[in-house]
Protein backbone atom coordinates (compact mmCIF):
# COMPACT_ATOMS: atom_id res chain seq x y z
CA UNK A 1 -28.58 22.57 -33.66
CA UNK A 2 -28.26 25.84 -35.64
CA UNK A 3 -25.58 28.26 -37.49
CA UNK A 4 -26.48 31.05 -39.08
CA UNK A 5 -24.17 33.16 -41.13
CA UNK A 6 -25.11 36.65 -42.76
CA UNK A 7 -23.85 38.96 -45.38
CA UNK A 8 -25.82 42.18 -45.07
CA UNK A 9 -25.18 46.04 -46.43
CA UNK A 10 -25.31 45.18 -50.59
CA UNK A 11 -27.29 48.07 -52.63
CA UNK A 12 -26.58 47.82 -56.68
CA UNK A 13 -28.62 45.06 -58.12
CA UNK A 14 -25.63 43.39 -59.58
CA UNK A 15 -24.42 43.33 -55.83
CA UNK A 16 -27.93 41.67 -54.45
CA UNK A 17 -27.68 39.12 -57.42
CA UNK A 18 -23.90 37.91 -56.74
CA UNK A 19 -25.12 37.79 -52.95
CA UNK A 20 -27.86 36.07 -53.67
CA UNK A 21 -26.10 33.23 -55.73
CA UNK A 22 -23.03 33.25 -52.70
CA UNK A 23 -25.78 32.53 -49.65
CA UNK A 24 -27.01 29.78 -52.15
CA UNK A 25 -23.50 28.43 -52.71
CA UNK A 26 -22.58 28.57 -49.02
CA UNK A 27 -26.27 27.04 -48.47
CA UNK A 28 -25.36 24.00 -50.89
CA UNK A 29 -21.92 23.18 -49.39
CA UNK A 30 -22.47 23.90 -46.13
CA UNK A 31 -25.11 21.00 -46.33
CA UNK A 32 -22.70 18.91 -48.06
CA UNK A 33 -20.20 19.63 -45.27
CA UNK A 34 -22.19 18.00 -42.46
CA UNK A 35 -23.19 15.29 -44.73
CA UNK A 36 -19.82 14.34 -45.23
CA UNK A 37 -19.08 14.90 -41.91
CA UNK A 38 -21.89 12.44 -40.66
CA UNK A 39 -21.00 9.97 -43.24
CA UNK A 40 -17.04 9.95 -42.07
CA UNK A 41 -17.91 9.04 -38.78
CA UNK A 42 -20.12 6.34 -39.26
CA UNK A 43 -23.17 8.36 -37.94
CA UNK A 44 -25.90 6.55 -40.39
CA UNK A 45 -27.98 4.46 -39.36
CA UNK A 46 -31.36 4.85 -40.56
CA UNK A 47 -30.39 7.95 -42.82
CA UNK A 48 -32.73 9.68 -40.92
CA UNK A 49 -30.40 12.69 -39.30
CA UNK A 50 -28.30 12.72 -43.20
CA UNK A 51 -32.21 13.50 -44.26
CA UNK A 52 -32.75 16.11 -41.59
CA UNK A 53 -30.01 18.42 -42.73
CA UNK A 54 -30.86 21.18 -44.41
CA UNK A 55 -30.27 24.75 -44.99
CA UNK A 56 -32.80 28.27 -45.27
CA UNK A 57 -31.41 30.80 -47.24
CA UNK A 58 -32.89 34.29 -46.18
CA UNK A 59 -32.26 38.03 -47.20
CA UNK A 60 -28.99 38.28 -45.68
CA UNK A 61 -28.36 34.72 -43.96
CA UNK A 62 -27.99 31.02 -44.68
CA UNK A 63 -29.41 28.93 -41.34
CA UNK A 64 -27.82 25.76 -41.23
CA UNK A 65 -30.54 23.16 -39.32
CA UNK A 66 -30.11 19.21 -38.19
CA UNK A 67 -34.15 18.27 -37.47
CA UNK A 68 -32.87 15.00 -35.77
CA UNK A 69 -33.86 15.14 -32.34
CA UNK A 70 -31.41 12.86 -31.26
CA UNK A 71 -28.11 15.07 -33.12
CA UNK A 72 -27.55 17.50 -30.08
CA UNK A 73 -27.08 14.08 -27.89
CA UNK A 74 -24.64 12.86 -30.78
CA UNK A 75 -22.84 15.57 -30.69
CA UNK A 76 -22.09 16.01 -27.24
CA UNK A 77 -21.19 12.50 -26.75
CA UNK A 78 -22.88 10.29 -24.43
CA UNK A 79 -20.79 8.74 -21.23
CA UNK A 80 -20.84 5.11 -19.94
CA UNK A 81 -23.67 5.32 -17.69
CA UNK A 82 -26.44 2.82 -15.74
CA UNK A 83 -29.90 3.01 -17.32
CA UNK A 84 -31.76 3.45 -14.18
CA UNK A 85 -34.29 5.54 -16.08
CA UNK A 86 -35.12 2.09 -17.69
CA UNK A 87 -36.71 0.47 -14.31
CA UNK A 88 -40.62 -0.14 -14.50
CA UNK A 89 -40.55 0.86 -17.94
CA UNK A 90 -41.73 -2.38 -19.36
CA UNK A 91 -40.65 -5.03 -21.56
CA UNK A 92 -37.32 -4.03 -23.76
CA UNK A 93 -36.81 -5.21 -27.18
CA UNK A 94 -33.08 -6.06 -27.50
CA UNK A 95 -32.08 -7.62 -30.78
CA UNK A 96 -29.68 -10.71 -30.66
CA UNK A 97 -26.79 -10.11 -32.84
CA UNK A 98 -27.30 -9.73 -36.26
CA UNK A 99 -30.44 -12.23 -36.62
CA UNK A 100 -33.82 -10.88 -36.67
CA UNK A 101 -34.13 -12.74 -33.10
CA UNK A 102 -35.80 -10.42 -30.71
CA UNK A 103 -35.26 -11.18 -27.07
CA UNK A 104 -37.71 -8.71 -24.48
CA UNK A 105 -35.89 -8.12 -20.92
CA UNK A 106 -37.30 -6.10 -18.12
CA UNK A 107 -35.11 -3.66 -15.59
CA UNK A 108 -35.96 -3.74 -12.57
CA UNK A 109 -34.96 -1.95 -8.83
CA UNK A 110 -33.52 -5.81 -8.27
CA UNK A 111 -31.55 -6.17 -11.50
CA UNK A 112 -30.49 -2.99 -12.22
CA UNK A 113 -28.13 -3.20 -8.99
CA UNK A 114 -25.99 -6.23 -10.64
CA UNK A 115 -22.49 -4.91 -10.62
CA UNK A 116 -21.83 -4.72 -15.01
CA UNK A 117 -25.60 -5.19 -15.96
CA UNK A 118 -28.13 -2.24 -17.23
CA UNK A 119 -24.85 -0.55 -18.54
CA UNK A 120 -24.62 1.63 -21.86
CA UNK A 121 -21.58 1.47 -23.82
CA UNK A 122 -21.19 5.56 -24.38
CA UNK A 123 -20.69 7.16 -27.74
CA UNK A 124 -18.24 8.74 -28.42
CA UNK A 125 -17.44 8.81 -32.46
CA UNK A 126 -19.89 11.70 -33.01
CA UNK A 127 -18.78 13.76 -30.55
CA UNK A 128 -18.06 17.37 -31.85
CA UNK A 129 -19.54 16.51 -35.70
CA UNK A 130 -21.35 19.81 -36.01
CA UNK A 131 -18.94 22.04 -34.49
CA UNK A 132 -15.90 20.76 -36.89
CA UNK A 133 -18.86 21.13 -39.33
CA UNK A 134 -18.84 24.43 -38.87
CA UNK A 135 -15.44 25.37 -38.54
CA UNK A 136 -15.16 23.94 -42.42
CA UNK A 137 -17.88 26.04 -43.52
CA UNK A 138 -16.72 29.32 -42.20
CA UNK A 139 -13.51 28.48 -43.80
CA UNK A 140 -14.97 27.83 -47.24
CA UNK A 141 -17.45 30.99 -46.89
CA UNK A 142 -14.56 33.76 -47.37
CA UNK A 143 -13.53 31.88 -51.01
CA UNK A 144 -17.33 31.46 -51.94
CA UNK A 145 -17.70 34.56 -51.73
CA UNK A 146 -14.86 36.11 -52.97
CA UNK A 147 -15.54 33.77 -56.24
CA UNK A 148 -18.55 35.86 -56.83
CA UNK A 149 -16.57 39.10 -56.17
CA UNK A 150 -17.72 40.29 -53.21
CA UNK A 151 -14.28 40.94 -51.18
């Protein structure tokens, strides 16, 4: 998942400097954005996608980047669907409640056909993160940068 905004056309060297320090300032909250955005909706798990966010400042641009594989699935949402892409695929781990008890089931073409069984939930609480994400950062760019006195 990517955004990219640019500021381009800057020639004095007091210009390039206050430019400079405004893609940096965009860079830092626009991270901080989808952080907070993550945290609010009770995206953590591991950390691992909070960790993945991050932010490349170029010339003229600031690319905003999630590295979790999984965050395009997140936020898109995922329906209530049967797993049949889990038959033959061997033993699954699936933790009982909150103990460390680990109990291994297997789906089969038999089993998966149980009316109710082999069913995921859906997730739906991430759906849209990014893009409300980004709809905060463009809004904050316009006073970042006029606080360094580019407008």
């Amino acid at each position: 998942m990517k955004l990219k905004i640019a500021l381009i056309n800057f020639n004095k060297k007091a210009m390039q400097e206050a430019k400079r320090r405004s893609l940096q300032e965009i860079a830092r909250t626009g991270v901080n954005t989808i952080k907070r955005e993550i945290s609010k909706r009770r995206l953590i798990n591991t950390g691992a996608m909070m960790h993945s966010v991050g932010a490349d400042v170029t010339s003229n641009a600031v690319n905003f980047e999630i590295d979790a594989d999984y965050a395009g699935i997140i936020n898109d949402g995922v329906r209530r669907h049967k797993m049949k892409y889990l038959v033959d695929a061997g033993p699954i781990p699936i933790k009982v409640g909150r103990s460390k008890r680990v109990v291994y089931r297997v789906a089969n073409s038999n089993n998966i056909k149980e009316r109710g069984k082999w069913m995921h939930p859906g997730f739906k609480r991430g759906k849209g993160f990014f893009d409300v994400a980004t709809e905060k950062i463009a809004g904050s760019c316009a006073k970042i940068i006029a606080e360094q006195g580019l407008i």
